[in-house]
N, C-alpha and C. Protein backbone atom coordinates (compact mmCIF):
# COMPACT_ATOMS: atom_id res chain seq x y z
N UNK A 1 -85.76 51.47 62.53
CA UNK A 1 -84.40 50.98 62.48
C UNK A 1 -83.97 50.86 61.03
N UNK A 2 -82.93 51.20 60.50
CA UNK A 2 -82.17 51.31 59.18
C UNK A 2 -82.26 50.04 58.85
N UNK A 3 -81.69 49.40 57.86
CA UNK A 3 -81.48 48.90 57.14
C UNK A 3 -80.20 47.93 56.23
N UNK A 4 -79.30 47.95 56.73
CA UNK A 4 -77.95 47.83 55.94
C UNK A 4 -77.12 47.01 56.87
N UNK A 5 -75.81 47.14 55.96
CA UNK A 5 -74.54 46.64 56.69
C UNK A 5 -73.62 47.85 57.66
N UNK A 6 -73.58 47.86 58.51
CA UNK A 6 -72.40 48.15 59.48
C UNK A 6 -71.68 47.75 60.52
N UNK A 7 -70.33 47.93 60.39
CA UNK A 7 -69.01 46.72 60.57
C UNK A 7 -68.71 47.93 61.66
N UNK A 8 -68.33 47.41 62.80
CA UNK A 8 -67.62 47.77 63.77
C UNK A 8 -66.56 47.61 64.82
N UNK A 9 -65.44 48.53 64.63
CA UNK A 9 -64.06 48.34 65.27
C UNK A 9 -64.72 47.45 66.67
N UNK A 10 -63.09 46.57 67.36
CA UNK A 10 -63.96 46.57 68.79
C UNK A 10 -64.06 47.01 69.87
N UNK A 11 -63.99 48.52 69.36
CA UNK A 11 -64.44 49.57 70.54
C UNK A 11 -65.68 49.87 69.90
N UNK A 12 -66.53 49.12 68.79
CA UNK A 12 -67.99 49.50 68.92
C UNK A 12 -67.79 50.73 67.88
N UNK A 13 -66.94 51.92 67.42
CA UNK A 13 -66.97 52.83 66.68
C UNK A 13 -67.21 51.91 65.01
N UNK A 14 -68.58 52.49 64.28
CA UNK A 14 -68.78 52.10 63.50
C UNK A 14 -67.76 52.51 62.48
N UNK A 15 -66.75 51.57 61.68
CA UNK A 15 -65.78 52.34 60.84
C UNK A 15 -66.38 51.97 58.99
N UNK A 16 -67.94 51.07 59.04
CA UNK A 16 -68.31 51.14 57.39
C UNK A 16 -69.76 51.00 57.82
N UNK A 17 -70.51 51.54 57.02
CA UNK A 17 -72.32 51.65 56.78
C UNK A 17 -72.34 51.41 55.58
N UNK A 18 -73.70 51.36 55.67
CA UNK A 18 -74.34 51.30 54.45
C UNK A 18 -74.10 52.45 52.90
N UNK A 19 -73.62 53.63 53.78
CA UNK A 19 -73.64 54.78 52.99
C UNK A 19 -72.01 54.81 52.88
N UNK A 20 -70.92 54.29 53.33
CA UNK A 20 -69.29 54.00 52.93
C UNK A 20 -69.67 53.50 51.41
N UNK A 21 -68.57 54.26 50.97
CA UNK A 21 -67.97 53.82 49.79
C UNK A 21 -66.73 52.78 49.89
N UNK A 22 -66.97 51.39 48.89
CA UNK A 22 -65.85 50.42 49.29
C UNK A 22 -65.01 50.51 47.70
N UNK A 23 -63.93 50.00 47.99
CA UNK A 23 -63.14 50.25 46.66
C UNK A 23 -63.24 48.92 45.91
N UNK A 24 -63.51 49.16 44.47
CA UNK A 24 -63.74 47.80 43.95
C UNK A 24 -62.28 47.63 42.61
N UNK A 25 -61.77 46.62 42.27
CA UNK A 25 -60.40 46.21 42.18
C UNK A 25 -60.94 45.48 41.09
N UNK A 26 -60.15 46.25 39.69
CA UNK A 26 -60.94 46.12 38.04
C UNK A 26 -59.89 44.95 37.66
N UNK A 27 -58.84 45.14 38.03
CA UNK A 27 -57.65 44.41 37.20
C UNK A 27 -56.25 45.16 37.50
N UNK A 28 -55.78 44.54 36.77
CA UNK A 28 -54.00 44.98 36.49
C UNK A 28 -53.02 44.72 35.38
N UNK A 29 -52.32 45.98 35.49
CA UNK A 29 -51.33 45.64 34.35
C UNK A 29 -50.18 45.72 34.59
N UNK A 30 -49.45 44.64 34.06
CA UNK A 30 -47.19 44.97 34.50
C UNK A 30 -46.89 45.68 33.31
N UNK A 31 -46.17 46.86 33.94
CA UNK A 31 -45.67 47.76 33.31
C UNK A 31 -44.74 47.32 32.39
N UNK A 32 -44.07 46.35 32.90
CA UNK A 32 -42.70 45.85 31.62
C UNK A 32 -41.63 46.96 31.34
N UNK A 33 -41.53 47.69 32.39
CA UNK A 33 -40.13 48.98 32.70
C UNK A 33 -40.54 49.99 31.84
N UNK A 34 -41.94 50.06 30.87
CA UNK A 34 -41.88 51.23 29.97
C UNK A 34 -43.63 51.68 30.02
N UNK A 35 -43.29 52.67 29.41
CA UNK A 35 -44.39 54.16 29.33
C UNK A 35 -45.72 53.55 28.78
N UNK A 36 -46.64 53.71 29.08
CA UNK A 36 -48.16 53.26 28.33
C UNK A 36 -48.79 53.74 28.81
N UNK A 37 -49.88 53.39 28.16
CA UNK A 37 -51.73 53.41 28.45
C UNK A 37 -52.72 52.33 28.36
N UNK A 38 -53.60 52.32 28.87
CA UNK A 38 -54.93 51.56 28.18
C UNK A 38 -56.26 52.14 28.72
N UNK A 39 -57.32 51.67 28.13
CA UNK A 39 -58.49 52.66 28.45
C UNK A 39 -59.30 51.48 29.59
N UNK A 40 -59.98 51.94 30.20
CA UNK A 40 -60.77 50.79 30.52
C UNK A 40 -62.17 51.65 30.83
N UNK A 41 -62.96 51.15 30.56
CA UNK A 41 -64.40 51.84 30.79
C UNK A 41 -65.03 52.04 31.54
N UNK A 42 -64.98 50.83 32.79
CA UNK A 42 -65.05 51.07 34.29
C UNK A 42 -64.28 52.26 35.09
N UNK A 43 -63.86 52.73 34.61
CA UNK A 43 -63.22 53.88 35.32
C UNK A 43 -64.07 54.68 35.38
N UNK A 44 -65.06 54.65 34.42
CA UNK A 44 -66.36 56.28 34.53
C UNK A 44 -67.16 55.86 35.53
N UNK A 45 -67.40 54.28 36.40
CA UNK A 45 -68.33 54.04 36.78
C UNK A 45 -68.22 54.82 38.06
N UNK A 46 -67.10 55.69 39.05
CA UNK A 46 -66.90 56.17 39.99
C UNK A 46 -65.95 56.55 40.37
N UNK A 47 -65.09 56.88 41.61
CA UNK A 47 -63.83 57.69 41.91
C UNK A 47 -62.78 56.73 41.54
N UNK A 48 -62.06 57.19 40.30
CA UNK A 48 -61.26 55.86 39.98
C UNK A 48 -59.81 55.84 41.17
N UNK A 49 -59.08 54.74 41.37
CA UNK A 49 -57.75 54.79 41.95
C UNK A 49 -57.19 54.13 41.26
N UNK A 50 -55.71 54.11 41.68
CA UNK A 50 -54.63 53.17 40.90
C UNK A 50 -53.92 52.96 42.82
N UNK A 51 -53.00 51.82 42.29
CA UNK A 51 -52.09 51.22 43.46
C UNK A 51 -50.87 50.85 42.70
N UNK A 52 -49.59 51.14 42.71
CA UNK A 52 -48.51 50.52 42.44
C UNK A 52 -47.71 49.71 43.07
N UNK A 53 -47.57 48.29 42.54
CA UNK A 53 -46.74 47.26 43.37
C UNK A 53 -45.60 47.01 42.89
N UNK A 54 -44.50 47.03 43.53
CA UNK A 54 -43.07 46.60 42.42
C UNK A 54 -43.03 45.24 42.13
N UNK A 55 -42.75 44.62 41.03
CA UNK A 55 -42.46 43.84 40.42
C UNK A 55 -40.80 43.31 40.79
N UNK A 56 -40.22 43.77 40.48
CA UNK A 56 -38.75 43.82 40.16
C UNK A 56 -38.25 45.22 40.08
N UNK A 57 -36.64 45.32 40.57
CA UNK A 57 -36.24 46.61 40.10
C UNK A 57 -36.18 47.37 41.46
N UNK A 58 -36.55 46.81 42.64
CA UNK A 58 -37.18 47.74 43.75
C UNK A 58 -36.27 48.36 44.50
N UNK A 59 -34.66 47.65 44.03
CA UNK A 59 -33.80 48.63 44.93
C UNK A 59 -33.03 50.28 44.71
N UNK A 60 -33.42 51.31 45.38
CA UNK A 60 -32.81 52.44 45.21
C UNK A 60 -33.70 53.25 43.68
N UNK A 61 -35.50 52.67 43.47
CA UNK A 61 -35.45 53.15 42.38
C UNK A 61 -37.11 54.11 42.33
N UNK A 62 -37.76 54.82 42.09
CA UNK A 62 -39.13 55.50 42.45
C UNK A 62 -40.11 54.74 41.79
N UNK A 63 -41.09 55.54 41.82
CA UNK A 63 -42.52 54.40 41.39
C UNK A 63 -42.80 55.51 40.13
N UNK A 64 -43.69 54.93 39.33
CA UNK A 64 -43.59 55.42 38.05
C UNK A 64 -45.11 56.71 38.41
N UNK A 65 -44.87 57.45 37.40
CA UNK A 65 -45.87 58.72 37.51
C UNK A 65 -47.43 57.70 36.62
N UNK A 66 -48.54 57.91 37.24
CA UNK A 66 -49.68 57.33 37.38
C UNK A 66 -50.73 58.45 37.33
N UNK A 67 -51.31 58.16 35.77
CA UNK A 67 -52.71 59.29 35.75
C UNK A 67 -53.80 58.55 35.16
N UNK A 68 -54.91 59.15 35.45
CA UNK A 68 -56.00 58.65 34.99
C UNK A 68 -56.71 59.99 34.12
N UNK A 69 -57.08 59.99 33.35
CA UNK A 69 -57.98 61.20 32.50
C UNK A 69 -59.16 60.60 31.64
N UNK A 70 -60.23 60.80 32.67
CA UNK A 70 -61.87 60.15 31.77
C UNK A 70 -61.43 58.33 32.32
N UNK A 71 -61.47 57.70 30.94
CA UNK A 71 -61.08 56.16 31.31
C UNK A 71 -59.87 55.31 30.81
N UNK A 72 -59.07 56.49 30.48
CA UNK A 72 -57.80 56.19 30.56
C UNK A 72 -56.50 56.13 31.35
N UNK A 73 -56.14 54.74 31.73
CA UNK A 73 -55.09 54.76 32.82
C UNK A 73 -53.71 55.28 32.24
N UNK A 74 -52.62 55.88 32.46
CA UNK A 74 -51.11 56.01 31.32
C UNK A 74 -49.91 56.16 32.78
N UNK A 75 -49.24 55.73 32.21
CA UNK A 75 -47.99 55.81 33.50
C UNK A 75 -46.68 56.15 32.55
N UNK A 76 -45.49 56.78 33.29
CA UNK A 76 -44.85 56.71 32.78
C UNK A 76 -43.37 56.67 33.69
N UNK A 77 -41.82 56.69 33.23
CA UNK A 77 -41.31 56.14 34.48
C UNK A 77 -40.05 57.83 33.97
N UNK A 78 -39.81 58.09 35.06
CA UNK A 78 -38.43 59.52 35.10
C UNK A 78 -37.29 59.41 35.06
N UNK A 79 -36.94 58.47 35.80
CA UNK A 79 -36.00 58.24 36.24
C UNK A 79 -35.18 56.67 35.74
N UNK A 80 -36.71 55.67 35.57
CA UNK A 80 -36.15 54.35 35.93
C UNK A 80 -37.02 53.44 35.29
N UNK A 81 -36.35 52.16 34.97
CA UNK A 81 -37.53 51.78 33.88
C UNK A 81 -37.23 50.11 34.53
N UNK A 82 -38.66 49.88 35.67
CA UNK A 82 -38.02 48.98 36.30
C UNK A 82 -40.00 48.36 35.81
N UNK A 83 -40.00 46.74 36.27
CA UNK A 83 -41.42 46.36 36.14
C UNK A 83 -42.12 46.56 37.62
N UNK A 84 -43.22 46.59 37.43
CA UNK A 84 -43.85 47.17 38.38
C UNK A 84 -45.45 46.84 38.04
N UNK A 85 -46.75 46.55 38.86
CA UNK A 85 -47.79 46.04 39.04
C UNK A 85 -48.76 47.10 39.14
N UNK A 86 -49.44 48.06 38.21
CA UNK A 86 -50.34 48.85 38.42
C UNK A 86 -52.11 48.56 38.81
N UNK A 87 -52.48 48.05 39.66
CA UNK A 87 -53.51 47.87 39.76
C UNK A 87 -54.78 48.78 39.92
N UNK A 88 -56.11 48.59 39.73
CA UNK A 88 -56.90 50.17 39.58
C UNK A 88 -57.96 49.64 39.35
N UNK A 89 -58.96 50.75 39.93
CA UNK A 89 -60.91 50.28 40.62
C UNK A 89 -61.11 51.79 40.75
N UNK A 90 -62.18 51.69 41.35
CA UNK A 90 -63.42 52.84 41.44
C UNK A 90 -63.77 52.18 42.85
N UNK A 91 -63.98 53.10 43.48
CA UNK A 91 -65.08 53.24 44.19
C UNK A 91 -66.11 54.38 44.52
């Protein structure tokens, strides 16, 4: 018999094991309506993500363009320069 954690819907279909990847949640930064970067080093530790939350600004307006390259997060906005909550992990 294995070994580990596995969580199951309650129809019994196992939906996490031992071998799931879970997403782990580094921090965050408010955009403050304008263009940046910052590096963070945890980003090399695995598949990095980002999540954008609006802050303010949310009516009639898009979410800002969001890249990661190595361990640098940078966003920038096209259209609209509203604040907004970039949050970002690895899993």
């Amino acid at each position: 018999m294995a070994v580990g954690v596995r969580i199951k819907d309650r129809n019994g279909n196992i939906v996490v094991d031992f071998t799931s990847k879970l997403p782990r949640i580094i921090g965050y930064i408010d955009t403050n309506g304008s263009a940046g970067s910052i590096n963070v080093p945890e980003l090399a530790l695995g598949n990095a993500y980002w999540v954008v939350s609006p802050i303010s600004g949310t009516s009639g307006r898009g979410s800002p363009n969001v890249s990661i390259s190595g361990t640098t997060l940078s966003w920038s906005y096209p259209n609209a320069t509203v604040n907004d909550r970039i949050y970002y992990g690895y899993y």
